[in-house]
N, C-alpha and C. Protein backbone atom coordinates (compact mmCIF):
# COMPACT_ATOMS: atom_id res chain seq x y z
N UNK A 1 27.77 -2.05 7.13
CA UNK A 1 27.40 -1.46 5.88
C UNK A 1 26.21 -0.52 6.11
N UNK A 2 26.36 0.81 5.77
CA UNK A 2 25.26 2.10 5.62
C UNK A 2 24.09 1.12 4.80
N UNK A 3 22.98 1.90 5.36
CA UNK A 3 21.84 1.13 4.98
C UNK A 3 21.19 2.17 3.74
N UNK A 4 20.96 1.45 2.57
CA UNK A 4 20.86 2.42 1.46
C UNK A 4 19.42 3.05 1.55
N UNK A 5 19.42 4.86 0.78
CA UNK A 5 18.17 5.47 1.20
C UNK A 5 18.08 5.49 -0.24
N UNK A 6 16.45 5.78 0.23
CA UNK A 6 15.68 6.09 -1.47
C UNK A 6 14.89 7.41 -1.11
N UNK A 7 14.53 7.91 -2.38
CA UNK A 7 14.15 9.61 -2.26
C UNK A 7 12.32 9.30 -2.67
N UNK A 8 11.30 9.23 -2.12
CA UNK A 8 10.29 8.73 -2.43
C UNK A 8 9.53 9.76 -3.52
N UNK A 9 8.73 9.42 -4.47
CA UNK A 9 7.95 10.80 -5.56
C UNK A 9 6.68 11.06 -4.09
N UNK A 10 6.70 12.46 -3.90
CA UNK A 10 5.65 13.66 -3.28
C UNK A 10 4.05 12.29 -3.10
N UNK A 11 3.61 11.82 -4.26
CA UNK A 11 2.17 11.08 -4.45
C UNK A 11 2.00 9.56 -3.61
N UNK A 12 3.61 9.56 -3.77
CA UNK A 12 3.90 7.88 -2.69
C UNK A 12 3.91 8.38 -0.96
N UNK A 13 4.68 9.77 -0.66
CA UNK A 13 4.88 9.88 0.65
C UNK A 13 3.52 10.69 1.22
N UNK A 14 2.43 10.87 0.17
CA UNK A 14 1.19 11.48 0.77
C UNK A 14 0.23 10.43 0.86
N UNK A 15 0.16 9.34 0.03
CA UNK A 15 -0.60 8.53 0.01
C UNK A 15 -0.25 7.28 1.32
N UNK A 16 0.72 7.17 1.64
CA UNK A 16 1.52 6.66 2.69
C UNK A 16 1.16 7.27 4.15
N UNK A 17 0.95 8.97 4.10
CA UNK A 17 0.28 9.14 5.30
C UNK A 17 -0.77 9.19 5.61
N UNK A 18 -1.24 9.36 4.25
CA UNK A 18 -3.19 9.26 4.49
C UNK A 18 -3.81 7.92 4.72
N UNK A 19 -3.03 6.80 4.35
CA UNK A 19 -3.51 5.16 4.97
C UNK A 19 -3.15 5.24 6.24
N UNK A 20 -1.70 5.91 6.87
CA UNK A 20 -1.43 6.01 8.29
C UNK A 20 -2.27 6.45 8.84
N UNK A 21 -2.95 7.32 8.32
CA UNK A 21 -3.73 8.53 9.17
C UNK A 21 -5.11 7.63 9.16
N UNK A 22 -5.42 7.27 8.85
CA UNK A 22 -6.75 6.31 8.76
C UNK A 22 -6.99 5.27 9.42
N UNK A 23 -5.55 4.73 9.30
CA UNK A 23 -5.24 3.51 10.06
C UNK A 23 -5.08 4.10 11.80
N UNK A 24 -4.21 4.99 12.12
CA UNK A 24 -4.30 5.44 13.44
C UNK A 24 -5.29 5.86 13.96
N UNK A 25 -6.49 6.20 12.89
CA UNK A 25 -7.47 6.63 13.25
C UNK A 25 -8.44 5.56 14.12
N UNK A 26 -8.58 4.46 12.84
CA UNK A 26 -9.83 3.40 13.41
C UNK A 26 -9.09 2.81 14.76
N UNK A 27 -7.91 2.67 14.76
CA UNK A 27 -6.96 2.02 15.90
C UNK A 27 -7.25 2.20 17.05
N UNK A 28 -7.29 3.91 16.99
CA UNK A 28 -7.88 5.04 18.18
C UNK A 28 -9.09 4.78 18.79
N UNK A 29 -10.22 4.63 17.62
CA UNK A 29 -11.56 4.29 17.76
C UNK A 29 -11.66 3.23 18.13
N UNK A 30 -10.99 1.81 18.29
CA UNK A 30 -11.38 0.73 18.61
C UNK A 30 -10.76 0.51 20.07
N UNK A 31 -10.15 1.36 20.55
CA UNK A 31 -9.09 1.32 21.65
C UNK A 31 -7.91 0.68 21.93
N UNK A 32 -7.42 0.54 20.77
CA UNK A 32 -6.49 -1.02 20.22
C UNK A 32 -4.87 0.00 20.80
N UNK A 33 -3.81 -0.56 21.70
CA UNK A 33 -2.71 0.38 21.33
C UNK A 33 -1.78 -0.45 19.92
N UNK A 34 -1.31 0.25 19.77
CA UNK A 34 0.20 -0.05 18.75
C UNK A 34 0.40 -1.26 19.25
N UNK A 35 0.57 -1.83 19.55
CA UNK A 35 1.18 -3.22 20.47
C UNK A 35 0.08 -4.23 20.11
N UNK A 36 -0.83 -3.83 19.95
CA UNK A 36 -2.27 -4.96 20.46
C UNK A 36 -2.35 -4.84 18.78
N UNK A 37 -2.33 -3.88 18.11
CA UNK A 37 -2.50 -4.20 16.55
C UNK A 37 -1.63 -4.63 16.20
N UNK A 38 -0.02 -4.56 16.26
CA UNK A 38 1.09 -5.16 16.11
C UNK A 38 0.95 -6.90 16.49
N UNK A 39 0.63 -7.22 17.19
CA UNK A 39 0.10 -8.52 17.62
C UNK A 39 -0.58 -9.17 17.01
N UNK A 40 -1.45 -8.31 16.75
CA UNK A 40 -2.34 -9.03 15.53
C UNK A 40 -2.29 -9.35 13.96
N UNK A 41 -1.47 -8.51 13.64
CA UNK A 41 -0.54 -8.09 12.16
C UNK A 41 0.37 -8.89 12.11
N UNK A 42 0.74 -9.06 13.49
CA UNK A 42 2.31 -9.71 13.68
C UNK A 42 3.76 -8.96 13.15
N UNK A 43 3.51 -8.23 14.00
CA UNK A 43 4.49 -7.44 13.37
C UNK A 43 5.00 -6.12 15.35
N UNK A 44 6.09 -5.65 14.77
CA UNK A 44 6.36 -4.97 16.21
C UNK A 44 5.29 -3.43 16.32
N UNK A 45 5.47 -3.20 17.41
CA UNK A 45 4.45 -1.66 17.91
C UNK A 45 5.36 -0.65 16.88
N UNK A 46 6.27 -0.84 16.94
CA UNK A 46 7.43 0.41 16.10
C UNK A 46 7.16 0.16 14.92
N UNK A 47 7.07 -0.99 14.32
CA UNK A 47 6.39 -0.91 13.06
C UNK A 47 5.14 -0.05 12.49
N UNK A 48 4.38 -0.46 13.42
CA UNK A 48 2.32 0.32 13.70
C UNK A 48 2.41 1.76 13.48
N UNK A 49 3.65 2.27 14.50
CA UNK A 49 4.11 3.45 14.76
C UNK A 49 4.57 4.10 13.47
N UNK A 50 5.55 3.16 12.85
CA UNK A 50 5.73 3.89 11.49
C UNK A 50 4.85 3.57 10.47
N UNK A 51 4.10 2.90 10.07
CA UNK A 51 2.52 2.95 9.21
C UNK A 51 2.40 4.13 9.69
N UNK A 52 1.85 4.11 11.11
CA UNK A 52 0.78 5.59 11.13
C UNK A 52 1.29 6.59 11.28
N UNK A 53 2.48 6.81 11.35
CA UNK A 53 3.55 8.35 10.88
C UNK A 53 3.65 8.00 8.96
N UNK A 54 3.10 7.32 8.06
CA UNK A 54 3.19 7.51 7.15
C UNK A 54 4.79 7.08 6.59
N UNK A 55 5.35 6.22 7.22
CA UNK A 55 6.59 5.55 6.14
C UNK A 55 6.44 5.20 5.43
N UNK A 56 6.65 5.32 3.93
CA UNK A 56 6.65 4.50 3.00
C UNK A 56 7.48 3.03 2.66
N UNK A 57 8.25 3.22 3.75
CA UNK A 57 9.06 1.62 3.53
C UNK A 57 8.44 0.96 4.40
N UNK A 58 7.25 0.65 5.07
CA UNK A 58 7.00 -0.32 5.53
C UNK A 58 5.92 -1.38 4.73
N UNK A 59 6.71 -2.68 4.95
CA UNK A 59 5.69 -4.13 3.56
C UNK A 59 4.33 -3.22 3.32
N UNK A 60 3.79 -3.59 2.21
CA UNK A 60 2.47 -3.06 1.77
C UNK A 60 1.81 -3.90 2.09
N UNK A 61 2.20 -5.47 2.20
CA UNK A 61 1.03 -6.54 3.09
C UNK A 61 1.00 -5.80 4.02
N UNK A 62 2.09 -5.91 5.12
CA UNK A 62 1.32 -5.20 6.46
C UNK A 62 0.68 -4.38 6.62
N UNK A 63 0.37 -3.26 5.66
CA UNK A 63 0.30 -1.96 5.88
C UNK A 63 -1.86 -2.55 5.42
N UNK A 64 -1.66 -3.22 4.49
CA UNK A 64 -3.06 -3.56 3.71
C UNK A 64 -3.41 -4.75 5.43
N UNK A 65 -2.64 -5.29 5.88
CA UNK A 65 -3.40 -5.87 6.94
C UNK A 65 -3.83 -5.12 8.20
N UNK A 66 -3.47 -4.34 8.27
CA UNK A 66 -3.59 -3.64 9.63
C UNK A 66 -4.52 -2.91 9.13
N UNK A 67 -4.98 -2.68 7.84
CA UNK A 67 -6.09 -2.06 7.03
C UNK A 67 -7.34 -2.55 7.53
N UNK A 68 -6.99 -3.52 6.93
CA UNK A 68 -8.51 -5.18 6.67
C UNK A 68 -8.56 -5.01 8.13
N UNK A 69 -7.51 -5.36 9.52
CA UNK A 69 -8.54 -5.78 10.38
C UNK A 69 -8.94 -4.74 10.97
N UNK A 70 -8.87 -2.66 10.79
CA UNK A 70 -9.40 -2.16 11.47
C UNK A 70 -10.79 -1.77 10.36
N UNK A 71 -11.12 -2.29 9.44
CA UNK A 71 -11.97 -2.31 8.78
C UNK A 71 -11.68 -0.63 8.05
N UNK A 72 -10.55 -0.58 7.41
CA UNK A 72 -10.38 0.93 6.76
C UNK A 72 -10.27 0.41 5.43
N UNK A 73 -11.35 0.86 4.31
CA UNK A 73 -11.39 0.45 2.72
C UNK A 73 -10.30 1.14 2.38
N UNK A 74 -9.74 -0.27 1.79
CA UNK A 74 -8.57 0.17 0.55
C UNK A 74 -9.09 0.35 -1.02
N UNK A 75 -8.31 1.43 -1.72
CA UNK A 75 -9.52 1.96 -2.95
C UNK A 75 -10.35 2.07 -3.13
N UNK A 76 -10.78 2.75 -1.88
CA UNK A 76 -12.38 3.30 -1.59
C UNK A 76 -13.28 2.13 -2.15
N UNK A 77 -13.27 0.49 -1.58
CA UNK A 77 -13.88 -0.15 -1.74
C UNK A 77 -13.48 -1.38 -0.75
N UNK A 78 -14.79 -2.01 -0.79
CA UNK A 78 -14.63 -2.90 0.66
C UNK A 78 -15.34 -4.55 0.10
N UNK A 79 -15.10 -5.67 0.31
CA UNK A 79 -15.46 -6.84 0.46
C UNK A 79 -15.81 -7.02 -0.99
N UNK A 80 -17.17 -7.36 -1.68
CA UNK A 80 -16.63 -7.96 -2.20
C UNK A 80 -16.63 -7.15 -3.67
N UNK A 81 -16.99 -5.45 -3.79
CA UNK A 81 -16.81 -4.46 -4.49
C UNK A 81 -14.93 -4.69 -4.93
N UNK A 82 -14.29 -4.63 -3.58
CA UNK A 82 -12.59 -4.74 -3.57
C UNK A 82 -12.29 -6.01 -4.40
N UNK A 83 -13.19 -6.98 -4.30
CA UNK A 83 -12.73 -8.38 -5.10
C UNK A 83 -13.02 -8.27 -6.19
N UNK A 84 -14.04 -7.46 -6.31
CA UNK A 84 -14.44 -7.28 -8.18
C UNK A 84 -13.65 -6.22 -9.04
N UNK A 85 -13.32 -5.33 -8.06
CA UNK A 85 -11.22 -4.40 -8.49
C UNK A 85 -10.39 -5.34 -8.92
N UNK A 86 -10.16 -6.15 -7.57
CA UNK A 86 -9.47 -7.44 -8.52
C UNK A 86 -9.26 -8.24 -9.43
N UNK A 87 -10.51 -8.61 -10.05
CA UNK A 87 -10.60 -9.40 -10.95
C UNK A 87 -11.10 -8.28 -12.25
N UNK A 88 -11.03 -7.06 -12.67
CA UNK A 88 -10.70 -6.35 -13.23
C UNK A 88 -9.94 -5.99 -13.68
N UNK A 89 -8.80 -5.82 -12.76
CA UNK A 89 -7.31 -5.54 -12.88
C UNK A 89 -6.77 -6.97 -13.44
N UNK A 90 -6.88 -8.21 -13.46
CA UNK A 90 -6.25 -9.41 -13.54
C UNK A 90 -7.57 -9.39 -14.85
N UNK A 91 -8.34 -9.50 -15.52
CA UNK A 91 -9.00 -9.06 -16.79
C UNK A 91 -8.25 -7.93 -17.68
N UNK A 92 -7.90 -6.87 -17.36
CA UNK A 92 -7.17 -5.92 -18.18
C UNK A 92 -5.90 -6.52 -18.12
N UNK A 93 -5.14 -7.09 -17.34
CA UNK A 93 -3.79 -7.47 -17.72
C UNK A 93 -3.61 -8.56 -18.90
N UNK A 94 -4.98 -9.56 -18.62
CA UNK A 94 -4.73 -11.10 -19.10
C UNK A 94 -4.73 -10.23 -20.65
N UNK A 95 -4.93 -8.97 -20.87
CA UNK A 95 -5.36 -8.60 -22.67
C UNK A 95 -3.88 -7.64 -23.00
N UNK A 96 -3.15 -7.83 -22.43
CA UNK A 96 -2.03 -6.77 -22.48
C UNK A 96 -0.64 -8.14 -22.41
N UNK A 97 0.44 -7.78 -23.21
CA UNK A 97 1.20 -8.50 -23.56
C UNK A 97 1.82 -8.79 -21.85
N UNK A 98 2.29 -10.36 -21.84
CA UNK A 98 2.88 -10.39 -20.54
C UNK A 98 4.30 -10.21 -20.05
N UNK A 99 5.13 -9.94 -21.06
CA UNK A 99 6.40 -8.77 -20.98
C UNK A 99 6.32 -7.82 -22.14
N UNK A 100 7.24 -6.66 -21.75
CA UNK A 100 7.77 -5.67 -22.44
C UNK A 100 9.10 -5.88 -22.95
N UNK A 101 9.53 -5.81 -23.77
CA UNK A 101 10.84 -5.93 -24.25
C UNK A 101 11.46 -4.52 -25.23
N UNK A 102 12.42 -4.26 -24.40
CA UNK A 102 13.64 -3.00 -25.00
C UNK A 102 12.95 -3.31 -26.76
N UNK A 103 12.68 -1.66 -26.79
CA UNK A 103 13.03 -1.42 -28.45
C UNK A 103 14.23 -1.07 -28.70
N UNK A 104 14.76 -1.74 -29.84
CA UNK A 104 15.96 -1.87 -30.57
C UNK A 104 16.25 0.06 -31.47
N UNK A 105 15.23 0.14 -31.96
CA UNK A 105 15.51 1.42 -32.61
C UNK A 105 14.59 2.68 -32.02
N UNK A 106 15.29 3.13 -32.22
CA UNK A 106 14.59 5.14 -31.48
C UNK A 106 13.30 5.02 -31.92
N UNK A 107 12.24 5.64 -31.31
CA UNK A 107 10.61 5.53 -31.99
C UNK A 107 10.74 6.91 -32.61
N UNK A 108 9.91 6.92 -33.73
CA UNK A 108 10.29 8.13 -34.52
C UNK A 108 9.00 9.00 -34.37
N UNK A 109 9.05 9.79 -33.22
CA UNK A 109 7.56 10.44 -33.38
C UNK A 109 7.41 11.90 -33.57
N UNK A 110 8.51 12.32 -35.04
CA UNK A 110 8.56 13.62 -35.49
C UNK A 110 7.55 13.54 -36.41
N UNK A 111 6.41 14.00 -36.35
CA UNK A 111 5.06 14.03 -37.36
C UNK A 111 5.14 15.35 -38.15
């Protein structure tokens, strides 16, 4: 069975190479190859390889771990600034209904 493709939006496949690019960066700087961070991620060198060519299909855990251990801030925030994002985001949700459900009739927003 053909393995099904998806067409990614322009903001996902740039943001995808600029964590690659960051990530290959500190990688570089620490002298680590693809293999030796793959090891540590747990995950294969061809994987590493496609993070830092910017795939967007590779897990976003992995991609956020190979982050954390070359010490590259995710949302331009680090330790425990990044934990207080967190519990922000999980504060604005807890006030927002916890499903959406189909409207039944057309919204009428001819003013």
């Amino acid at each position: 069975m053909a393995k099904k493709t998806y067409t990614y939006a322009r903001p996902t496949v740039d943001a995808a190479q600029v964590l690659g690019a960051q990530i290959a960066r500190a990688r570089r700087a620490r002298g680590w190859t693809a293999a030796e961070l793959g090891e540590r991620v747990g995950v294969s060198a061809r994987t590493i390889s496609s993070l830092e060519h910017g795939a967007p299909t590779v897990a976003l855990g992995t991609a956020f771990e190979a982050a954390t251990l070359l010490g590259v801030p995710l949302f331009g925030a680090e330790g425990p600034e990044l934990a207080a994002l967190a519990r922000q985001g999980r504060e604005t949700l807890a006030l927002l209904p916890s499903r959406v459900y189909h409207r039944r009739e057309p919204v009428d927003d001819d003013f």
